[in-house]
N, C-alpha and C. Protein backbone atom coordinates (compact mmCIF):
# COMPACT_ATOMS: atom_id res chain seq x y z
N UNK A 1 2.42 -15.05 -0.76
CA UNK A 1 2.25 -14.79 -2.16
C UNK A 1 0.77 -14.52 -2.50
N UNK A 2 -0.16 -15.25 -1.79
CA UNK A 2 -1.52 -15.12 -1.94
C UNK A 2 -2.21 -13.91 -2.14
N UNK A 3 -1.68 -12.94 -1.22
CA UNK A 3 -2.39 -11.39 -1.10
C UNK A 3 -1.76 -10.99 -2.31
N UNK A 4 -0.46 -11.01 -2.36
CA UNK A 4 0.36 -10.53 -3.56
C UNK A 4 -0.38 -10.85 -5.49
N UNK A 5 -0.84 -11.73 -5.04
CA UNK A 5 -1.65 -12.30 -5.93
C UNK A 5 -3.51 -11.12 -6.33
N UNK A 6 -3.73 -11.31 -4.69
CA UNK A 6 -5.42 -10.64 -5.01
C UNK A 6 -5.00 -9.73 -5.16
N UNK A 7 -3.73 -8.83 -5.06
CA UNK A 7 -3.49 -7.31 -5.49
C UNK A 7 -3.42 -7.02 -7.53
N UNK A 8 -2.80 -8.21 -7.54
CA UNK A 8 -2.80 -8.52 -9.44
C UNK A 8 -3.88 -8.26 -9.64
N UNK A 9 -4.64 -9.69 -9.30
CA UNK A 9 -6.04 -9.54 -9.72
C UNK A 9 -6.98 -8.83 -9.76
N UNK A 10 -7.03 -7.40 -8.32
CA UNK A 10 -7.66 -6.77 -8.42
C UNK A 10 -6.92 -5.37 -9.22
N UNK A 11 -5.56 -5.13 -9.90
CA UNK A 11 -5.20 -4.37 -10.88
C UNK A 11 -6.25 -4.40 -11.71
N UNK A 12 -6.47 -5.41 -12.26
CA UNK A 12 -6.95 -5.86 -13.65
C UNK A 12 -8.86 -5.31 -13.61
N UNK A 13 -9.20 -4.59 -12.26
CA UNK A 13 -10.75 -4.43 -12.02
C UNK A 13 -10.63 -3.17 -11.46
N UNK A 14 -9.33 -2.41 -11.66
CA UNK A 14 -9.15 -1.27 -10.94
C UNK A 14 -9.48 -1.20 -9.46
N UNK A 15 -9.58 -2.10 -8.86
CA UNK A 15 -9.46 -2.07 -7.15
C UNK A 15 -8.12 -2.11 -6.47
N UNK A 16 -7.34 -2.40 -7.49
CA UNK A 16 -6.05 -2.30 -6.48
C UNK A 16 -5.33 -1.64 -5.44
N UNK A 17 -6.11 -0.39 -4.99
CA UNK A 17 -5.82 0.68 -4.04
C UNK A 17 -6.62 0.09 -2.90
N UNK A 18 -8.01 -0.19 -3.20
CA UNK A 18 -9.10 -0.72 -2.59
C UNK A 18 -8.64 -1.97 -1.70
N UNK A 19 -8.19 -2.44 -2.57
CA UNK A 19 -7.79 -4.32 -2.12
C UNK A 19 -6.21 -4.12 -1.11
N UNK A 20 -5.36 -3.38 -1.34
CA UNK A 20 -4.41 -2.39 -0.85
C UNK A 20 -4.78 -2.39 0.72
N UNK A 21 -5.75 -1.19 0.68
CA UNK A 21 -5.97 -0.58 2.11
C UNK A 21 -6.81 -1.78 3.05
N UNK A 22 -7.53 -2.21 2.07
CA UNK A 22 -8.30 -3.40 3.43
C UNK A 22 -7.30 -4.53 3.59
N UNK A 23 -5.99 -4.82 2.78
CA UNK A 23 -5.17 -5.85 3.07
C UNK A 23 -4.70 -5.76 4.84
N UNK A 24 -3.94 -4.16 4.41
CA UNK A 24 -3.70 -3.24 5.29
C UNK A 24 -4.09 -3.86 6.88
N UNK A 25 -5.55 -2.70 6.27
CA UNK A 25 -6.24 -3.15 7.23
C UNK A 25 -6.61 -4.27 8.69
N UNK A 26 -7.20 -5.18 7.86
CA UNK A 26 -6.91 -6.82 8.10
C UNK A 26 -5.82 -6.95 9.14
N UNK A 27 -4.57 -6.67 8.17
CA UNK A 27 -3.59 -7.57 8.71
C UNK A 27 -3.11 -6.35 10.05
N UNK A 28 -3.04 -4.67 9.92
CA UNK A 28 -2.60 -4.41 11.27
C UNK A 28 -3.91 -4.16 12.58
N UNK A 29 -4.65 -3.81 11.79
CA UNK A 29 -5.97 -3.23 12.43
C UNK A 29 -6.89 -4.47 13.42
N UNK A 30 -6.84 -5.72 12.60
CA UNK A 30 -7.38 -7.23 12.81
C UNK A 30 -6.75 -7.93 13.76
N UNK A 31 -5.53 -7.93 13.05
CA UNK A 31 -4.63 -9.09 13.09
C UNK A 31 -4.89 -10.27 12.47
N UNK A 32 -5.55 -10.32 11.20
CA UNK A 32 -5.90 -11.12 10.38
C UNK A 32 -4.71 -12.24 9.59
N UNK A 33 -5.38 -12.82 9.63
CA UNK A 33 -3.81 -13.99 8.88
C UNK A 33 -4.62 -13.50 7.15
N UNK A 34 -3.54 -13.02 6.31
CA UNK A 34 -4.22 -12.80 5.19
C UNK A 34 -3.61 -13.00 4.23
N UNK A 35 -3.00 -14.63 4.67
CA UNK A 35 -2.46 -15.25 3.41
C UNK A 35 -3.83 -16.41 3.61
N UNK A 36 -5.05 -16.72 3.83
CA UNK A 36 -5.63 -17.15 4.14
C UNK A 36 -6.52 -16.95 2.75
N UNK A 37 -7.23 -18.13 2.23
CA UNK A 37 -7.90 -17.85 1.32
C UNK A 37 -9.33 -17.57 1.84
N UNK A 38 -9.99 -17.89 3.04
CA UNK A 38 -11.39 -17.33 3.29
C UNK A 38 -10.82 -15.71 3.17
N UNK A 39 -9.83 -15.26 4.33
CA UNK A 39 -9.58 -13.72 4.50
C UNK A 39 -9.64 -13.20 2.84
N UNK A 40 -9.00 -13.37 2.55
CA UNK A 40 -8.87 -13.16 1.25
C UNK A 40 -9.68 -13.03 0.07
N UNK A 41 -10.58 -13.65 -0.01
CA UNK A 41 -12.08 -13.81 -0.32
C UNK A 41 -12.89 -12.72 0.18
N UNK A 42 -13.12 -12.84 1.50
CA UNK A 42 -13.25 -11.57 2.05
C UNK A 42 -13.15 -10.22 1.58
N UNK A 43 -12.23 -10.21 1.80
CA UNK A 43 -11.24 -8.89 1.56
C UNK A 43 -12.13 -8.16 -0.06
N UNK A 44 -11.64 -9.28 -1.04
CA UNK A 44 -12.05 -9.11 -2.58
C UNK A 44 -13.58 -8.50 -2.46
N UNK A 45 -14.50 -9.35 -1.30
CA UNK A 45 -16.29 -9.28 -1.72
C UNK A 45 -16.12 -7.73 -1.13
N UNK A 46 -15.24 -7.51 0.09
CA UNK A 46 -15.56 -6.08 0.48
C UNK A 46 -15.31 -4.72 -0.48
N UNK A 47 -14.01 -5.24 -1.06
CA UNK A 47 -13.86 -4.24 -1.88
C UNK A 47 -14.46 -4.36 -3.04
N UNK A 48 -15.64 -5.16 -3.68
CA UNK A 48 -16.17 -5.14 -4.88
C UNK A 48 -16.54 -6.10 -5.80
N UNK A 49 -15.06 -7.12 -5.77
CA UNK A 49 -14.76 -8.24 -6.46
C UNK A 49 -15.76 -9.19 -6.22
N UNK A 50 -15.54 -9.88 -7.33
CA UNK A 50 -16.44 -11.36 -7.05
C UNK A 50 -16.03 -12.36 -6.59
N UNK A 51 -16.74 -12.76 -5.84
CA UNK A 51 -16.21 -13.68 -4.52
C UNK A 51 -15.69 -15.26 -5.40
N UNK A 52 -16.36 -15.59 -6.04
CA UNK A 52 -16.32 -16.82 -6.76
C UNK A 52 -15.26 -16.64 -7.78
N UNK A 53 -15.11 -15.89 -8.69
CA UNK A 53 -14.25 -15.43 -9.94
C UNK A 53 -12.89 -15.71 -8.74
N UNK A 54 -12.20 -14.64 -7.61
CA UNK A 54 -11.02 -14.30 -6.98
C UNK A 54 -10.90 -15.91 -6.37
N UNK A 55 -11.93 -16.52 -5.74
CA UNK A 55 -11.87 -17.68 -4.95
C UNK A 55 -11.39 -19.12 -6.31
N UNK A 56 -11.43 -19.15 -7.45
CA UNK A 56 -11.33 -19.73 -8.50
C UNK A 56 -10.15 -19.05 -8.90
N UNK A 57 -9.38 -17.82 -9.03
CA UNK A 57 -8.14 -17.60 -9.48
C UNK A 57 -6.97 -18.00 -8.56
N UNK A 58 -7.63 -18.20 -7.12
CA UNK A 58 -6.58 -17.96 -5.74
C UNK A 58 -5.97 -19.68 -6.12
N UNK A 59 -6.96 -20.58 -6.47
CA UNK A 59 -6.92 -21.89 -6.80
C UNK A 59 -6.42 -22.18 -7.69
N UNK A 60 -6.07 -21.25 -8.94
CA UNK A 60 -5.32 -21.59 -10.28
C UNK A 60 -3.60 -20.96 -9.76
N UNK A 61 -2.88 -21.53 -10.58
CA UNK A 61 -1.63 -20.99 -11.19
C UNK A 61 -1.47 -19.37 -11.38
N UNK A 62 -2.68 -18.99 -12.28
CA UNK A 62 -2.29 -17.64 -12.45
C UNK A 62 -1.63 -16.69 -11.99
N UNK A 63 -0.62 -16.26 -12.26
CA UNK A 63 0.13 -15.08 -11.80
C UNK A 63 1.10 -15.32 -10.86
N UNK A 64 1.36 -16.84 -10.73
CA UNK A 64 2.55 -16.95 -9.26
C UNK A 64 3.58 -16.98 -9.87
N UNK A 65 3.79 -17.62 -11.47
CA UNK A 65 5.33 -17.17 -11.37
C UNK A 65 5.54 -15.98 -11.66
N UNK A 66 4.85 -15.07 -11.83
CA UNK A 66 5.40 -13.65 -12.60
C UNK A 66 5.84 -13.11 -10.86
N UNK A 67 4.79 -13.23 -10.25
CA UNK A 67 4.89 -12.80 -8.96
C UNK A 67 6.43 -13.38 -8.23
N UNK A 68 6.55 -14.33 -8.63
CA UNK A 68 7.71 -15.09 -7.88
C UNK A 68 8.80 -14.65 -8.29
N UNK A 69 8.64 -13.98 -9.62
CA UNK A 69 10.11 -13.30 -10.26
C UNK A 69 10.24 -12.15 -10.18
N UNK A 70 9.00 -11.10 -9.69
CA UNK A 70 9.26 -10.07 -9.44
C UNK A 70 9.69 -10.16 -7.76
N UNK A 71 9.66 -10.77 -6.79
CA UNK A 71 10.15 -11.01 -5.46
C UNK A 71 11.13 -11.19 -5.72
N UNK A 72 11.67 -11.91 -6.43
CA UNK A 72 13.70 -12.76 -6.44
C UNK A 72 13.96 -11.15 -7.17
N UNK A 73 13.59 -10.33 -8.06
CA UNK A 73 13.82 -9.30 -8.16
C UNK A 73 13.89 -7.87 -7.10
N UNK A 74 13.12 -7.82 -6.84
CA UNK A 74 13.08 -6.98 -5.63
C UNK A 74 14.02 -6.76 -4.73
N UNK A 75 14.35 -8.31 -4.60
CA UNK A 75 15.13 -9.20 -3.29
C UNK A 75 16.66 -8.59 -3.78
N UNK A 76 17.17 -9.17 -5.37
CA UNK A 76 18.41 -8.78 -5.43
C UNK A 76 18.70 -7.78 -5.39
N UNK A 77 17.43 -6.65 -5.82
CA UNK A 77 17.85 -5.02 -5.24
C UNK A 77 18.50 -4.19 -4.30
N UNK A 78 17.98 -5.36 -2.92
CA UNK A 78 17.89 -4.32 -1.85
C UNK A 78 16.92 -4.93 -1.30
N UNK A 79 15.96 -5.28 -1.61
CA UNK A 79 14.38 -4.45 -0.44
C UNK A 79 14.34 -5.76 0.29
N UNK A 80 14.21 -5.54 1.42
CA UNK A 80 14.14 -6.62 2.17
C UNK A 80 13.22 -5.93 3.51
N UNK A 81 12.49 -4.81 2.87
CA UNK A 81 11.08 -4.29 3.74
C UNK A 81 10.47 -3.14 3.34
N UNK A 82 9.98 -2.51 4.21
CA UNK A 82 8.67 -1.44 3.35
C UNK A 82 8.82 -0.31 4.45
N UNK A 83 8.45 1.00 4.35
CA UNK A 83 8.94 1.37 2.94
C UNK A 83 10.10 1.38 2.33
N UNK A 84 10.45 1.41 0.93
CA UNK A 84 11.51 1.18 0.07
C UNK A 84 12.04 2.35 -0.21
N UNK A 85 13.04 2.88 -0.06
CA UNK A 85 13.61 4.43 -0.92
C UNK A 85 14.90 3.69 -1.12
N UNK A 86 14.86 4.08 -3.10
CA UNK A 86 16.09 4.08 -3.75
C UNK A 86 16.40 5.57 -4.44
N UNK A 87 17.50 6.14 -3.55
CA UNK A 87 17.98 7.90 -4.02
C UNK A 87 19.18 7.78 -4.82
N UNK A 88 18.83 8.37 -6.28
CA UNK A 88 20.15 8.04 -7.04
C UNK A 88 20.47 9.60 -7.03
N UNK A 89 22.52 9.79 -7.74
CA UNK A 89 22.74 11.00 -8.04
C UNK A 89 23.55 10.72 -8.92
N UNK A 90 23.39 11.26 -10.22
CA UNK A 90 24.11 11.29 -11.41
C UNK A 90 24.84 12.63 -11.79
N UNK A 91 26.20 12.25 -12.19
CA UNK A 91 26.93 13.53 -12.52
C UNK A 91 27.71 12.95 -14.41
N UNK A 92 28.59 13.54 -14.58
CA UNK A 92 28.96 13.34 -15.89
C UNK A 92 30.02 11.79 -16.03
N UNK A 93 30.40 11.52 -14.35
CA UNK A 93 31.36 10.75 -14.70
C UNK A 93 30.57 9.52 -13.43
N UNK A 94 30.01 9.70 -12.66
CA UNK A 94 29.32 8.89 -11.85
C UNK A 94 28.13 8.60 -11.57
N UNK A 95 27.80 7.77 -10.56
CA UNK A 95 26.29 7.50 -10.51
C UNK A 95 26.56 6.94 -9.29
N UNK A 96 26.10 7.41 -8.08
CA UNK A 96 25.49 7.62 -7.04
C UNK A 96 24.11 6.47 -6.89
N UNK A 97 23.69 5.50 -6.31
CA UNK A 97 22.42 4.84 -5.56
C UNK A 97 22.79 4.61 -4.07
N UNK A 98 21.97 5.09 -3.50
CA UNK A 98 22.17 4.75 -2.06
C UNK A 98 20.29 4.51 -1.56
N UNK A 99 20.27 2.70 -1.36
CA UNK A 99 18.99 2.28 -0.85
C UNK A 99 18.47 2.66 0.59
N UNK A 100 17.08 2.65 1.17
CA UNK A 100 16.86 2.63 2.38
C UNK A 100 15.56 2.10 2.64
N UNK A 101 15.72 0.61 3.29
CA UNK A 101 15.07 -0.49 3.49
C UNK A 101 14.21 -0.52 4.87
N UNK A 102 13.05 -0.10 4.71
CA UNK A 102 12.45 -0.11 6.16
C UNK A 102 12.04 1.42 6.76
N UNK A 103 11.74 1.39 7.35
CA UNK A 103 11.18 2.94 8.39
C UNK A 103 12.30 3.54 8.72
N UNK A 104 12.63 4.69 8.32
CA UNK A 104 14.17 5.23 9.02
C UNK A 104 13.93 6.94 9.62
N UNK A 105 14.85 6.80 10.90
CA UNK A 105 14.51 8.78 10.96
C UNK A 105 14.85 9.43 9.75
N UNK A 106 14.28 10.69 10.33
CA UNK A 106 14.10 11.88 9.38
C UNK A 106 16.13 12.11 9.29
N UNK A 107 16.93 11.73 10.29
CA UNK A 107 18.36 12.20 10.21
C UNK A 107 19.32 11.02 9.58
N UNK A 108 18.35 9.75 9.08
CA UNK A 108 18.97 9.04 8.21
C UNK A 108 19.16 9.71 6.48
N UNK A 109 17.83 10.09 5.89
CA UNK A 109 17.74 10.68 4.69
C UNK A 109 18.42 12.12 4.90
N UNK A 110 18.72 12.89 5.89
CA UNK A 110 19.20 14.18 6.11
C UNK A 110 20.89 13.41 5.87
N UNK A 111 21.49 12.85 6.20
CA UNK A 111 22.75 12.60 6.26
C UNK A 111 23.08 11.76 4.78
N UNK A 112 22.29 11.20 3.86
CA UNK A 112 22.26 10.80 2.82
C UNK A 112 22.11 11.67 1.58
N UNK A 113 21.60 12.56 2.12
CA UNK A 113 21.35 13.78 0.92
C UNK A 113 22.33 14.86 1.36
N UNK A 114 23.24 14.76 2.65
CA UNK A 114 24.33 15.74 2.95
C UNK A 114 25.33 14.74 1.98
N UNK A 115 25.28 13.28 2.07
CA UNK A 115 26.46 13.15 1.19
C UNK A 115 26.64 13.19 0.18
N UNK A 116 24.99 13.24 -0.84
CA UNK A 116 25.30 12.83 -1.93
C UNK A 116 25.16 14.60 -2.76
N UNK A 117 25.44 15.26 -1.55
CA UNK A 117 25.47 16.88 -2.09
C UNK A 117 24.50 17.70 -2.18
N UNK A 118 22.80 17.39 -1.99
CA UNK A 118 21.54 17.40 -2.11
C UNK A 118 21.61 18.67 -1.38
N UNK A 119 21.91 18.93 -0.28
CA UNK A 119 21.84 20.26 0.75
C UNK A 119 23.03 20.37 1.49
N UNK A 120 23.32 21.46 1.30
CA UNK A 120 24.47 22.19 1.95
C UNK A 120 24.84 22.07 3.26
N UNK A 121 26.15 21.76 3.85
CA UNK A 121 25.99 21.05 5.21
C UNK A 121 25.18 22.33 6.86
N UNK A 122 25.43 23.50 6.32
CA UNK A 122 24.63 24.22 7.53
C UNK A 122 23.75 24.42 7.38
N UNK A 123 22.74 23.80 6.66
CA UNK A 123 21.04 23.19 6.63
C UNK A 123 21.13 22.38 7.83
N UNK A 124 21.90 20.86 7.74
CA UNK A 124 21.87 19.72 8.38
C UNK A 124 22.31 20.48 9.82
N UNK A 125 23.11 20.99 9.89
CA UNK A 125 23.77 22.06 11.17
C UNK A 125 22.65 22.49 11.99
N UNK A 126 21.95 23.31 11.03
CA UNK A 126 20.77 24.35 12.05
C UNK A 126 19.60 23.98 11.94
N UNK A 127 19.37 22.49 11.32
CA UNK A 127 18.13 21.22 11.71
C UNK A 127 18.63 21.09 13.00
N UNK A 128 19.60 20.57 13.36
CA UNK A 128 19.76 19.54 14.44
C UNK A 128 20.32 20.28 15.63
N UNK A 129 20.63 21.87 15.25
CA UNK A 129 20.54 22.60 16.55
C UNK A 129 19.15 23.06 17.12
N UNK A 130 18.19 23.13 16.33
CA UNK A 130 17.03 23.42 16.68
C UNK A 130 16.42 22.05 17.08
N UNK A 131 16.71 20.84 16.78
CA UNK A 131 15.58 19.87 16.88
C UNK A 131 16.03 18.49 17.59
N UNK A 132 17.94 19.25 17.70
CA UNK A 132 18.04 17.39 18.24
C UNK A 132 18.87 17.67 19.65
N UNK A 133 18.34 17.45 20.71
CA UNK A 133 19.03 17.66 22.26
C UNK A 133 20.22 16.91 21.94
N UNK A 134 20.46 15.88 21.30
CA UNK A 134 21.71 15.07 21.60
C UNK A 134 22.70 15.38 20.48
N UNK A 135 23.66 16.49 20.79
CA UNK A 135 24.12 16.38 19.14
C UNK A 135 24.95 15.75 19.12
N UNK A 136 25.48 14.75 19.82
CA UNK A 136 26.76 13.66 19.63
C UNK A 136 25.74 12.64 18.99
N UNK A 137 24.45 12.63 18.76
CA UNK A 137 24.01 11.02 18.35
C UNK A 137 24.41 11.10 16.89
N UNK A 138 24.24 9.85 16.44
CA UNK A 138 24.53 9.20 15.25
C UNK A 138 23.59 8.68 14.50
N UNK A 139 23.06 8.63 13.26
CA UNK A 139 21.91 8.38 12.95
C UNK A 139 22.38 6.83 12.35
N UNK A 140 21.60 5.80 13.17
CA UNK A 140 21.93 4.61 12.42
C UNK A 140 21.72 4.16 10.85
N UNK A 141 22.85 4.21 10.17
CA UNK A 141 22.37 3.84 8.47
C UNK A 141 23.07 2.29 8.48
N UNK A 142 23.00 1.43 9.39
CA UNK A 142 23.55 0.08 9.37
C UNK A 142 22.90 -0.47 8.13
N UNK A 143 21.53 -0.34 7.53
CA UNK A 143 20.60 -0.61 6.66
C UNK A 143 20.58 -0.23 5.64
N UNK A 144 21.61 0.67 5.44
CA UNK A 144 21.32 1.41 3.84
C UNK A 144 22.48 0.95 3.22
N UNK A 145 22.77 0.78 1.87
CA UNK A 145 23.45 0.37 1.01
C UNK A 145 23.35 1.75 0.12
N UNK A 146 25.05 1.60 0.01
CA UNK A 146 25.55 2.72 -1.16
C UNK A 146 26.10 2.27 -1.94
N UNK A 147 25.30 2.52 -3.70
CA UNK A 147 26.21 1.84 -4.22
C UNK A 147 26.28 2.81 -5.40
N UNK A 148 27.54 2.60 -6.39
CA UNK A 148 28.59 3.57 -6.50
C UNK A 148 29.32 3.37 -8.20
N UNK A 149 28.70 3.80 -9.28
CA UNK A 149 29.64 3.25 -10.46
C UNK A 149 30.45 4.13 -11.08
N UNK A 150 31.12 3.92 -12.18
CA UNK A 150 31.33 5.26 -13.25
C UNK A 150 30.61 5.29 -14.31
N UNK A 151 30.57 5.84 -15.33
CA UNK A 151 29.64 5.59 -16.61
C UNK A 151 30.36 4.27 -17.30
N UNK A 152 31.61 4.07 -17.78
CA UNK A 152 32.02 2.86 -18.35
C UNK A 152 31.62 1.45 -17.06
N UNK A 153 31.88 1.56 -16.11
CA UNK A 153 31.27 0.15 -15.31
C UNK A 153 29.87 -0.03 -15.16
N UNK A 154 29.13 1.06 -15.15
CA UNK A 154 27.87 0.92 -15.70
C UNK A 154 27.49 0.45 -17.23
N UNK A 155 27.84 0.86 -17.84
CA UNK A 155 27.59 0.57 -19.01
C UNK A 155 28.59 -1.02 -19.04
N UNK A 156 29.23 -1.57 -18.71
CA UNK A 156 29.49 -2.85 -18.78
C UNK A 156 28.65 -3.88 -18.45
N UNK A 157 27.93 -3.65 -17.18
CA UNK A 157 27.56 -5.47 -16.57
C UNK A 157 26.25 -4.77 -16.15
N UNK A 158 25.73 -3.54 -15.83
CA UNK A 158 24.35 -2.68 -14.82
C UNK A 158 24.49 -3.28 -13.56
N UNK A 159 25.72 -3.94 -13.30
CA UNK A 159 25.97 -4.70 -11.45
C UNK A 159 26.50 -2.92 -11.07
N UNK A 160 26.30 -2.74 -9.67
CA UNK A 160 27.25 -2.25 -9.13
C UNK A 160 27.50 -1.98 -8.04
N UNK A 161 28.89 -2.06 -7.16
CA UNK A 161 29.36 -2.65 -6.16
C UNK A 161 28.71 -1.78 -4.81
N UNK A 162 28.38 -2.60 -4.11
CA UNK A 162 28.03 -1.80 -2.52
C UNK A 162 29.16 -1.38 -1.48
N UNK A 163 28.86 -0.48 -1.37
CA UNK A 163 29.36 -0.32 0.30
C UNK A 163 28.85 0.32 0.91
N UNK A 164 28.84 -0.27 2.62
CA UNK A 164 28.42 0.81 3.10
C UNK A 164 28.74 1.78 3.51
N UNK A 165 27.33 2.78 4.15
CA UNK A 165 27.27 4.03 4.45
C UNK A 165 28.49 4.42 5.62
C-alpha cells in the first residue's frame, strides 16, 4: 500500500509519472523492496519531493483508506494484475465486456475482437497465415472474463454475469 500511497502524494506535486517510473525502476531494475519506507523516501528526494514532508505522510493515516477502497474495487472488477484491458461492445439491445488481466499475446486480443465483431474473420485468417507456423495452436484466454448483459439487466443491479471465453 505504501508505494500506492507515495504515488497519491506525489499526484498532488505533479510528480506522479516521475514517482511512477523510478517506482518502476527500483523495484525491476534494483530489485528494491519498495514497500520500504527508507526506499521510498528515496524514491520521493529523487524525483523532487521533500524528503521530510513524504517521510511524515508515509507515517500518518492519510490516504490508506481511500486507497484500500479503491483496491477492494479494482479487485471486484477483474484486475488481479497489470496490464489491465477492459474491451466493451455496445449494440441497441446488449453490452458486451470482456476483461484481460495480465500480459497476453497479440492472438489473445485478435480472437476477442473476432468475437465481439471488431474485424472480420479473414483479417484473423491472413494474420496467422503469415505469422503463426502453428495453425492448430490455441491462444490461451483461461484469464479473460466475458461478461455479457441486456439493457434492462443492466439497468437493474450494474452486476453482470461472467463467463468464460
Amino acid at each position: 500500500m505504501q508505494p500506492h500511497r507515495l504515488i497519491e502524494f506525489a499526484k498532488r506535486h505533479d510528480k506522479q509519472d516521475a514517482v511512477v517510473e523510478e517506482i518502476f525502476h527500483q523495484f525491476f531494475e534494483k530489485a528494491a523492496v519498495i514497500n520500504r519506507k527508507s526506499v521510498l523516501v528515496q524514491i520521493a528526494k529523487k524525483t523532487g519531493l521533500d524528503e521530510e514532508e513524504v517521510s511524515h505522510y508515509l507515517d500518518s493515516d492519510q490516504d490508506k483508506e481511500e486507497i484500500t477502497n479503491e483496491y477492494r474495487e479494482v479487485t471486484r472488477m477483474g484486475v488481479h494484475g497489470v496490464p489491465f484491458f477492459s474491451i466493451w461492445k455496445e449494440d441497441d439491445n446488449s453490452h458486451k465486456k470482456i476483461n484481460i488481466s495480465g500480459g497476453q499475446p497479440t492472438e489473445v486480443f485478435e480472437k476477442i475482437f473476432l468475437k465481439l465483431g471488431a474485424i472480420p474473420t479473414n483479417d484473423i485468417d491472413n494474420n496467422n497465415n503469415n505469422n503463426n507456423d502453428d495453425e492448430n495452436s490455441e491462444p490461451n484466454t483461461s484469464n479473460n472474463e466475458e461478461k455479457t448483459t441486456t439493457s434492462n439487466e443492466s439497468d437493474k443491479n450494474n452486476e453482470k454475469p461472467s463467463a468464460q471465453l
